[in-house]
Protein backbone atom coordinates (compact mmCIF):
# COMPACT_ATOMS: atom_id res chain seq x y z
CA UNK A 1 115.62 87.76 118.46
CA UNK A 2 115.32 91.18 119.55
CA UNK A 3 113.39 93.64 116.94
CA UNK A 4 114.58 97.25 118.78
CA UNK A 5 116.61 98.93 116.40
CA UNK A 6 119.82 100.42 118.03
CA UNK A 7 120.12 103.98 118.95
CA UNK A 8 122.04 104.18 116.03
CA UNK A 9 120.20 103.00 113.80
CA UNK A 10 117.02 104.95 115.01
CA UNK A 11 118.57 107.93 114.27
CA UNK A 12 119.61 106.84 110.89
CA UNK A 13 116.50 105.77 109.95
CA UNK A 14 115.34 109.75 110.94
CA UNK A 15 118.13 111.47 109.27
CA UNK A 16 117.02 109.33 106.27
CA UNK A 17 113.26 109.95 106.13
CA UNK A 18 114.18 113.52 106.52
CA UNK A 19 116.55 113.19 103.91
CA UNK A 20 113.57 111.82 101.90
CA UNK A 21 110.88 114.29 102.44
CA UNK A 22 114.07 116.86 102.14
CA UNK A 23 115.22 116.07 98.82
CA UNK A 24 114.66 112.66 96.98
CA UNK A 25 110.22 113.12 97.10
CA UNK A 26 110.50 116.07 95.47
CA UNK A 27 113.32 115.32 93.16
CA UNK A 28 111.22 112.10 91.18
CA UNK A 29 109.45 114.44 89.06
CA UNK A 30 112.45 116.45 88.08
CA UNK A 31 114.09 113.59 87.38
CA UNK A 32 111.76 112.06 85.18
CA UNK A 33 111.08 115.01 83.35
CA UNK A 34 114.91 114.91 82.72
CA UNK A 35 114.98 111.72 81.51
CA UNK A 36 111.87 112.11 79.26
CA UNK A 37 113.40 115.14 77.95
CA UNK A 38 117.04 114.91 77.23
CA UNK A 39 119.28 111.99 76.45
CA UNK A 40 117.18 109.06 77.78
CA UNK A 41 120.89 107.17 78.75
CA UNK A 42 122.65 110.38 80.09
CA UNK A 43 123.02 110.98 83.63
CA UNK A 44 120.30 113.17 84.73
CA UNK A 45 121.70 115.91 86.63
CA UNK A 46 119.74 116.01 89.38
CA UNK A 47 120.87 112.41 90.47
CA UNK A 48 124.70 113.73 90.58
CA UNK A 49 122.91 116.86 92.72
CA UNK A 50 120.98 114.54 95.46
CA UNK A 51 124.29 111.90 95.42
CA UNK A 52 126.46 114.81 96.82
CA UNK A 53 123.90 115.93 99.09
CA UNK A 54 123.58 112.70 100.39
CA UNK A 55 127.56 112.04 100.69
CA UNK A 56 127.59 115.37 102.97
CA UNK A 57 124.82 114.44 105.53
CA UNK A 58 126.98 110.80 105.64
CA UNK A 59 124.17 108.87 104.32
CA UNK A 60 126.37 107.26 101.91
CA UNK A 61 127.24 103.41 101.78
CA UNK A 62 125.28 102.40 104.01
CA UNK A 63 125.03 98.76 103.37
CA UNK A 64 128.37 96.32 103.48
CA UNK A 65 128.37 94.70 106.46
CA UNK A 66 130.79 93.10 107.83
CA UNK A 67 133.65 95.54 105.96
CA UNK A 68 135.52 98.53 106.98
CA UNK A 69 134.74 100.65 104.37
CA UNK A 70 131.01 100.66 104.01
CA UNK A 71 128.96 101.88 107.70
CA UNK A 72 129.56 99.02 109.25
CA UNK A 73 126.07 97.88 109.50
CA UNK A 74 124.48 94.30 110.33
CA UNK A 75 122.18 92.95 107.53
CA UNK A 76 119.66 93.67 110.27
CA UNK A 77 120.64 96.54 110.96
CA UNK A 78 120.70 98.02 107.57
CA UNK A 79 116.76 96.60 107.13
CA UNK A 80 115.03 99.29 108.35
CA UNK A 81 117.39 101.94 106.41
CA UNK A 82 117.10 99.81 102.97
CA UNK A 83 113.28 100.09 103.57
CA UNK A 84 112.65 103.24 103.48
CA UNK A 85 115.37 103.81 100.61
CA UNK A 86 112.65 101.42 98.71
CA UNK A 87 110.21 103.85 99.07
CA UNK A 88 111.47 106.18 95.96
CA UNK A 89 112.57 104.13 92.51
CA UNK A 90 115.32 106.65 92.41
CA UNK A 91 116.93 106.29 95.98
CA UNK A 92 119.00 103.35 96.25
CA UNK A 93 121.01 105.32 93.60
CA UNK A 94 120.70 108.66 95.54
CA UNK A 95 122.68 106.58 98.58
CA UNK A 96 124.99 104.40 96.31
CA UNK A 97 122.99 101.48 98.02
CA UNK A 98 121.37 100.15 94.68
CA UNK A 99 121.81 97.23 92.88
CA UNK A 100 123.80 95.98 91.34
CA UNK A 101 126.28 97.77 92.38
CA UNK A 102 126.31 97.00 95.99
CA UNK A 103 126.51 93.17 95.35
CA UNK A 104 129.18 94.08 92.95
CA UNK A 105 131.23 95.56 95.48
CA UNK A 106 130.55 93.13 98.41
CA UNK A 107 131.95 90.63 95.85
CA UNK A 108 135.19 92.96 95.40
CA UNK A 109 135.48 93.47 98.79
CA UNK A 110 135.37 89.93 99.88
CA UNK A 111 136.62 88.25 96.90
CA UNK A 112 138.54 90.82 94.77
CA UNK A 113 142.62 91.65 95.05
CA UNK A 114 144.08 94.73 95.95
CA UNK A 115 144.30 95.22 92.48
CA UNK A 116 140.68 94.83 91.63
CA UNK A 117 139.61 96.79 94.62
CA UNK A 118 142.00 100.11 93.62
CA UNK A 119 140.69 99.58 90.14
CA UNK A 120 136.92 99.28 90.70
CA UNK A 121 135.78 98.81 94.25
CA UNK A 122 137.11 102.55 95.39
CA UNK A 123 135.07 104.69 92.21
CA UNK A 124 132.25 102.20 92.88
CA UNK A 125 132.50 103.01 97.06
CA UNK A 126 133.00 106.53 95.85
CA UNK A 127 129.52 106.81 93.17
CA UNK A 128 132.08 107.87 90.13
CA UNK A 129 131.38 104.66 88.12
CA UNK A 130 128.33 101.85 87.98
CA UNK A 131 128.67 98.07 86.97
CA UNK A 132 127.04 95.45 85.57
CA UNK A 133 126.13 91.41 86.58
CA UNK A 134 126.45 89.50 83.39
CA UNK A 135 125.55 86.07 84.67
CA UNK A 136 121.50 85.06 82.71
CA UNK A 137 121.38 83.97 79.22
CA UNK A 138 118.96 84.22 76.63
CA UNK A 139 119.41 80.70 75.31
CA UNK A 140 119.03 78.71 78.53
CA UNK A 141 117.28 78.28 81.38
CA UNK A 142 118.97 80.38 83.88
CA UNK A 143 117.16 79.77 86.66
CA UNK A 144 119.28 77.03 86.82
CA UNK A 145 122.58 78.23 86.92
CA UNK A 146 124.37 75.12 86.05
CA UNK A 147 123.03 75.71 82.27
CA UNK A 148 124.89 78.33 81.15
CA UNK A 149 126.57 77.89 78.31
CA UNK A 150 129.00 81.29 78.10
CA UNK A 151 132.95 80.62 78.67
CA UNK A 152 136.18 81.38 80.12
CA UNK A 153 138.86 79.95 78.40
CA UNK A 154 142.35 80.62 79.74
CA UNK A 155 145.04 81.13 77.10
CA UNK A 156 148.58 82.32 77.98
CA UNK A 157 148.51 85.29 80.11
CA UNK A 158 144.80 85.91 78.99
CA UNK A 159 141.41 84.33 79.37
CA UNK A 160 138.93 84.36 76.49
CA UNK A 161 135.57 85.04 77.12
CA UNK A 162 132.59 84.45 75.20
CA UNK A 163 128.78 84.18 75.24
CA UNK A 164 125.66 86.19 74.96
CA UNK A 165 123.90 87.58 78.17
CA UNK A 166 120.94 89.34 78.99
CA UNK A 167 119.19 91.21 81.69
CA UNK A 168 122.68 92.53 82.67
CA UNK A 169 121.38 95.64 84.44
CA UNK A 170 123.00 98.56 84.62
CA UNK A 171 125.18 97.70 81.08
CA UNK A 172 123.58 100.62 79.44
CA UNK A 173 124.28 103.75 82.19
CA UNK A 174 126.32 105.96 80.82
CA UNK A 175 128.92 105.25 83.94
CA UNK A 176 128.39 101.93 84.01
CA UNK A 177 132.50 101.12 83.67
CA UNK A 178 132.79 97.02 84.57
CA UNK A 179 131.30 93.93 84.43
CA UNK A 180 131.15 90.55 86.72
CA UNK A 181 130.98 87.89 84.07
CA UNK A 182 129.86 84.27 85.03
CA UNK A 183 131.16 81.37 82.30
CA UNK A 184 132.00 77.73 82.05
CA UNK A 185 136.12 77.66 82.82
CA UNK A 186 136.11 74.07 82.77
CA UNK A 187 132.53 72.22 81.37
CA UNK A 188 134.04 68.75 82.72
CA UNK A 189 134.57 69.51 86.37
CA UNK A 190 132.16 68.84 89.09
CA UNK A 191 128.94 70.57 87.89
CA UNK A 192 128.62 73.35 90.85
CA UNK A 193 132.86 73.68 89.79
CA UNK A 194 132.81 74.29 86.56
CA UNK A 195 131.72 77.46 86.54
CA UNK A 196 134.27 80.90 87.77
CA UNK A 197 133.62 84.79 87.79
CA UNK A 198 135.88 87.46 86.22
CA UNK A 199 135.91 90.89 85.54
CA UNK A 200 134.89 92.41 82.47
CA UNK A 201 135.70 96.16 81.96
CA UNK A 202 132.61 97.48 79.93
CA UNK A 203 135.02 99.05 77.03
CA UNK A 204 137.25 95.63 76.43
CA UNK A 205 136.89 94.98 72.56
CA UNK A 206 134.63 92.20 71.78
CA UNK A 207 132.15 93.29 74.40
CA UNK A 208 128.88 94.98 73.03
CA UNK A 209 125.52 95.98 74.21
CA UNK A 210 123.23 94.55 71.92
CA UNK A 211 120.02 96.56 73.20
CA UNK A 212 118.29 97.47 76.50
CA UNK A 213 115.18 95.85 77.05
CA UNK A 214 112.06 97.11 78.60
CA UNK A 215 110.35 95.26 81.36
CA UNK A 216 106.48 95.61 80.74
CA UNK A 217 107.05 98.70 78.66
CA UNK A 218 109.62 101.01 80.83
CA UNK A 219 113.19 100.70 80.07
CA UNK A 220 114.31 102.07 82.91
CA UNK A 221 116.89 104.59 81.43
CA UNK A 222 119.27 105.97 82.52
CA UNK A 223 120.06 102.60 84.06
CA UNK A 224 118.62 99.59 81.93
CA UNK A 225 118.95 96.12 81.58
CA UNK A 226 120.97 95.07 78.72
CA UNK A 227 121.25 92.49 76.13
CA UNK A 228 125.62 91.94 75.83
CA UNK A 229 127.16 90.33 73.26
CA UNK A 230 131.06 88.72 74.45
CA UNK A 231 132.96 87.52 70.91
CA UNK A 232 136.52 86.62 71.91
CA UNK A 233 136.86 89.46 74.59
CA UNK A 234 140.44 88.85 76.25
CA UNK A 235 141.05 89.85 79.60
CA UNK A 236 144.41 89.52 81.67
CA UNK A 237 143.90 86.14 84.02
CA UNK A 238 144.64 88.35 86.87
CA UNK A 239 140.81 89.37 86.26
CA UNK A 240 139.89 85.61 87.38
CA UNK A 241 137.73 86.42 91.00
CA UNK A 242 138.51 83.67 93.87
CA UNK A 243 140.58 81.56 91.30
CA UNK A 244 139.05 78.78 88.52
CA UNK A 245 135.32 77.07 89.69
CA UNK A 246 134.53 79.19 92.31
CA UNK A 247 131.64 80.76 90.60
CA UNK A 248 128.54 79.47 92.67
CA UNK A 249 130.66 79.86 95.71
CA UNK A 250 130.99 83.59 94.86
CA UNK A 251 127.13 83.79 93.35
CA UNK A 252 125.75 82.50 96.79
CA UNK A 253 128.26 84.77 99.06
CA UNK A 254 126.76 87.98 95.92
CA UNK A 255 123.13 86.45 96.24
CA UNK A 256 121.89 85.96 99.51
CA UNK A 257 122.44 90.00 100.75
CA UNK A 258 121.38 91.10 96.78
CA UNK A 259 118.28 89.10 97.30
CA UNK A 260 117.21 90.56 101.10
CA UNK A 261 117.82 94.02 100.19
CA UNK A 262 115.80 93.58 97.45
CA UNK A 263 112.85 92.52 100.00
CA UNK A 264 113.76 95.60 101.89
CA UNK A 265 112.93 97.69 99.19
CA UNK A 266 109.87 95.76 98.38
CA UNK A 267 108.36 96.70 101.58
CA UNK A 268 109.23 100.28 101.44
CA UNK A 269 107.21 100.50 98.19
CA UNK A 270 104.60 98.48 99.32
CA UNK A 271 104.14 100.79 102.43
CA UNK A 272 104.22 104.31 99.99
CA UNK A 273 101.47 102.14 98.17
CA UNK A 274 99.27 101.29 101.05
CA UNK A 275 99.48 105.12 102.58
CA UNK A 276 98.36 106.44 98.93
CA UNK A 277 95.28 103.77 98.94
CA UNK A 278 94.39 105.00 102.45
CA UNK A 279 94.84 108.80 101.64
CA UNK A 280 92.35 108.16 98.42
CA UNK A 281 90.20 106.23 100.00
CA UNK A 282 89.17 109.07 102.19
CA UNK A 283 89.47 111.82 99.46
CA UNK A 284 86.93 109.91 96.43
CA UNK A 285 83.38 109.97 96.68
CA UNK A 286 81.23 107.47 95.57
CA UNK A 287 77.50 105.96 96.29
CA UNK A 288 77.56 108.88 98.42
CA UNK A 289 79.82 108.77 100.54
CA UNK A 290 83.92 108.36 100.52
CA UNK A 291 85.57 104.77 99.51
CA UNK A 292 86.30 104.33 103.59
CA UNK A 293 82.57 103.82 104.35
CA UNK A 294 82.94 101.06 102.30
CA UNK A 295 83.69 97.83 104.40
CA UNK A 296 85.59 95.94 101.61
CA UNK A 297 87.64 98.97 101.04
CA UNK A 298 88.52 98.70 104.62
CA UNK A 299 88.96 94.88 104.65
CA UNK A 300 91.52 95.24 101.66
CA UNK A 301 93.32 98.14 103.80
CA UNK A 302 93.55 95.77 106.59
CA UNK A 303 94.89 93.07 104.70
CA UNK A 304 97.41 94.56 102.88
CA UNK A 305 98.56 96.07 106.41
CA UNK A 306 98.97 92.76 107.67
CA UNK A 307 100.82 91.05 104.83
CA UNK A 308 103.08 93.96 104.76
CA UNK A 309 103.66 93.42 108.50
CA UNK A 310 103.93 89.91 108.38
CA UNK A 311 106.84 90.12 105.52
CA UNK A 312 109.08 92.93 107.36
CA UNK A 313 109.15 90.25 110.30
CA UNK A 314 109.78 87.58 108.37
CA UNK A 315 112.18 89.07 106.66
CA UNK A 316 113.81 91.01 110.04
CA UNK A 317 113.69 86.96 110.76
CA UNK A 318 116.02 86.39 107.75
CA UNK A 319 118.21 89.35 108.51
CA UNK A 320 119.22 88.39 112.24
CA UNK A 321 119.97 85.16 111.20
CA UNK A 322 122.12 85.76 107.89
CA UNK A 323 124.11 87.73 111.19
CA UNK A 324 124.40 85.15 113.53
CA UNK A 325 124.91 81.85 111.83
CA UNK A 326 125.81 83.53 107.85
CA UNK A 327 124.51 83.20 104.85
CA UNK A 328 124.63 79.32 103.97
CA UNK A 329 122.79 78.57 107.17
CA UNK A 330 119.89 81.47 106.72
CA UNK A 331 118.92 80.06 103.11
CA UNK A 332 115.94 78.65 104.01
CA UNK A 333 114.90 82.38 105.66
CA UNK A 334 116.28 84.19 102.65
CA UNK A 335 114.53 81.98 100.23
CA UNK A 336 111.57 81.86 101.82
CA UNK A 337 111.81 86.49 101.93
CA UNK A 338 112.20 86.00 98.50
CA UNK A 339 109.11 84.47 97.46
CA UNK A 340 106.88 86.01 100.01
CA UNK A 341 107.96 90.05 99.48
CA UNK A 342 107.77 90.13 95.96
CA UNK A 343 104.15 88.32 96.23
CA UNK A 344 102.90 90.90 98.88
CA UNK A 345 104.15 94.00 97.28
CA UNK A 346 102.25 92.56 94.17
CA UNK A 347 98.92 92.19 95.82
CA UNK A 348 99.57 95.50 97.76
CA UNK A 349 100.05 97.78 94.74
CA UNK A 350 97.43 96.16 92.82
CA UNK A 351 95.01 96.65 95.76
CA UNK A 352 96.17 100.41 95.35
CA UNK A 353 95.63 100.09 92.05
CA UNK A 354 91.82 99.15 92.26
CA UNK A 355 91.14 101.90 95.01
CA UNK A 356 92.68 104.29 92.24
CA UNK A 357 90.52 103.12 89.47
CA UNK A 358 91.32 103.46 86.14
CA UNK A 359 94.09 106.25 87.64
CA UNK A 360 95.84 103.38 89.29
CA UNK A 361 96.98 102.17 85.30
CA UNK A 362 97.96 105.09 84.88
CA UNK A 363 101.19 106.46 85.71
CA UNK A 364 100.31 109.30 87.09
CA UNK A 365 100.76 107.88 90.78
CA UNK A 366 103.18 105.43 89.69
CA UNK A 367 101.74 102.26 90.94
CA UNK A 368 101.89 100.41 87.50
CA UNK A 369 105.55 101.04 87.47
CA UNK A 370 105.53 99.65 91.08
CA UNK A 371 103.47 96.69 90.34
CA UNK A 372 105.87 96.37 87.47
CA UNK A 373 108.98 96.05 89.31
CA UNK A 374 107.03 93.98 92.01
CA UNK A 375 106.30 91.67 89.18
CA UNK A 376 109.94 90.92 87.89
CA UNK A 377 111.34 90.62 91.37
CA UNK A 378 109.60 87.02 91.43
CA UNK A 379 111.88 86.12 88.53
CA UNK A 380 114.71 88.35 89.15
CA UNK A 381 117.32 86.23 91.30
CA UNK A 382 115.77 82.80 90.73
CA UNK A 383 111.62 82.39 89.99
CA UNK A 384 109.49 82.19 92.78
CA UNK A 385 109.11 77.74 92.35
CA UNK A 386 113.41 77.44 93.00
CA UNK A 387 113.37 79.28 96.15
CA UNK A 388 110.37 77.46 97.52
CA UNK A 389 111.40 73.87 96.26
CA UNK A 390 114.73 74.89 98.12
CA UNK A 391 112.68 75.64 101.19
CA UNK A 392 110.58 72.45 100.77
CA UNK A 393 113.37 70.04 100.19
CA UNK A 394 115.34 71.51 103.51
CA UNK A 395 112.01 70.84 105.39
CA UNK A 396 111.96 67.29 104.40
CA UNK A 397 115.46 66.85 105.65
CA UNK A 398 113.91 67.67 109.26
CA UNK A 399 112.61 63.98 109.08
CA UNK A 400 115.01 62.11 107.45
């Protein structure tokens, strides 16, 4: 494969870390102050500010490939660009390229009617509402998909849908307007066809947000990840995505791009955290001299920048190859991104983290909150020991 970026994309990727140093940098504070000061689940204003900015320099749905209404990018293409996007916890949102809204609306686009698409996929396209991804349970083991227990039961004109999800991120923003809700339509069928997708507009009756829940201590508000309670919500069964027991058909077409961009952003933070080790490695003194006289503290700089390099190829690797042969045929690359970034960015912010000293727990630099995010992603979209039994067993079949 060939790793130049187009022209194009090079001068994306400029406009963008201008962009960056421009407006989102020095926007985090301000919008964490906002946060911690008003209504933790209101809309911080500056976000709406930085989104309009951003829609006027045309850095604005950016991901979507193969689609006419997002920038037409490759997966690889859009790599770099997610990257540096991952640099800044509120960026992704700043671009309308965060999650999980953009696998929301790759679903709509490639899945949804004209209907759905008016309804939800143009204010989503156009950053006037958010969504949700109700698919993981509390009472099951949802790593494996074929255990959930929630349902879709089709009566009349309506379907029926009930259950009890969690982690359904997004649920508690203050725009977030639908969800995509995965159920059991028919427990007898084939067990990878039993399952189907349909939406769920936030506001239905019978549909409640139980709680948001904090992930090692930061709930993320304005955004969240919600606990949501379905009792007998009833939805017209125009709703249905695909049609009946297509559900893991549409999770893997959802899954695959969700999980590389999430990668993508993983090395983006894991870069910010390597330049702030380097930068305080030179400015603290100790046994006389600064940290970078030290040759472990060099040694840990020099591993962390080759794990970080090794990861943005392999997962460059995945990208090229979820473009030239699709999805189904790239899950070994996109499984095997998906262990390895989330791993990395872990040992690269906690490296970070020990250079700091006891800063590095705090979160004045924001590392913990890095490490913390780091630290989900290798549960977040199926643990760390699926993806790498997946990539074992299609080894094996190599020499069968």
């Amino acid at each position: 494969m060939d790793f130049e970026h187009s022209e194009r994309v090079q001068e994306l990727s400029k406009q963008l870390a201008a962009f960056m140093d421009e407006h989102v940098y020095p926007a985090e504070p301000v919008y964490d102050r906002e946060v911690g000061e008003g209504e933790r689940w209101a809309q911080p204003a500056v976000m709406e500010e930085l989104k309009a900015r951003a829609r006027e320099a045309g850095l604005w749905n950016l991901f979507l490939p193969e689609s006419e209404v997002g920038a037409g990018l490759s997966n690889l293409e859009y790599a770099p660009l997610c990257e540096i996007m991952g640099r800044s916890m509120i960026a992704p949102e700043v671009f309308n390229c965060s999650a999980p809204d953009t696998g929301n609306m790759e679903v709509l686009e490639r899945y949804g009617t004209e209907a759905h698409k008016k309804a939800w996929l143009g204010p989503l396209l156009a950053g006037e509402i958010r969504s949700g991804f109700a698919m993981t349970e509390p009472q099951v083991a949802s790593s494996d998909a074929t255990n959930i227990e929630a349902t879709i039961v089709r009566d009349g004109d309506d379907y029926v849908v009930n259950g009890r999800k969690w982690w359904t991120s997004g649920a508690p923003h203050p725009h977030c307007k639908i969800l995509i809700f995965m159920g059991k339509t028919d427990p007898g069928a084939d067990k990878y066809r039993q399952q189907s997708m349909i939406l769920v507009p936030l506001d239905t009756a019978g549909v409640t947000v139980m709680r948001p829940l904090e992930l090692f201590g930061y709930d993320h508000a304005p955004h969240g990840h919600a606990e949501v309670d379905f009792t007998e919500v009833r939805v017209p069964a125009s709703n249905i995505l695909l049609g009946e027991g297509r559900g893991f058909e549409i999770a893997q077409g959802r899954l695959g791009p969700g999980r590389i961009h999430h990668c993508m952003r993983m090395i983006g933070q894991s870069e910010r955290a390597l330049e702030m080790m380097c930068r305080r490695a030179q400015e603290r003194v100790a046994f006389g001299g600064p940290l970078t006289d030290q040759g472990l503290v060099r040694r840990q700089i020099a591993d962390c920048r080759m794990a970080i390099d090794q990861t943005r190829l392999l997962t460059l690797h995945a990208a090229w190859k979820m473009d030239t042969v699709g999805n189904k045929a790239a899950r070994a690359e996109i499984a095997m991104i998906k262990v390895v970034a989330p791993n990395m960015t872990c040992q690269v912010v906690d490296t970070a983290i020990q250079v700091h000293g006891a800063a590095g727990v705090s979160e004045d630099f924001g590392l913990a909150h890095s490490y913390a995010i780091a630290r989900m992603l290798r549960i977040g979209d199926g643990p760390d020991e699926v993806h790498a039994d997946q990539v074992g067993r299609l080894e094996l079949r190599k020499y069968n």
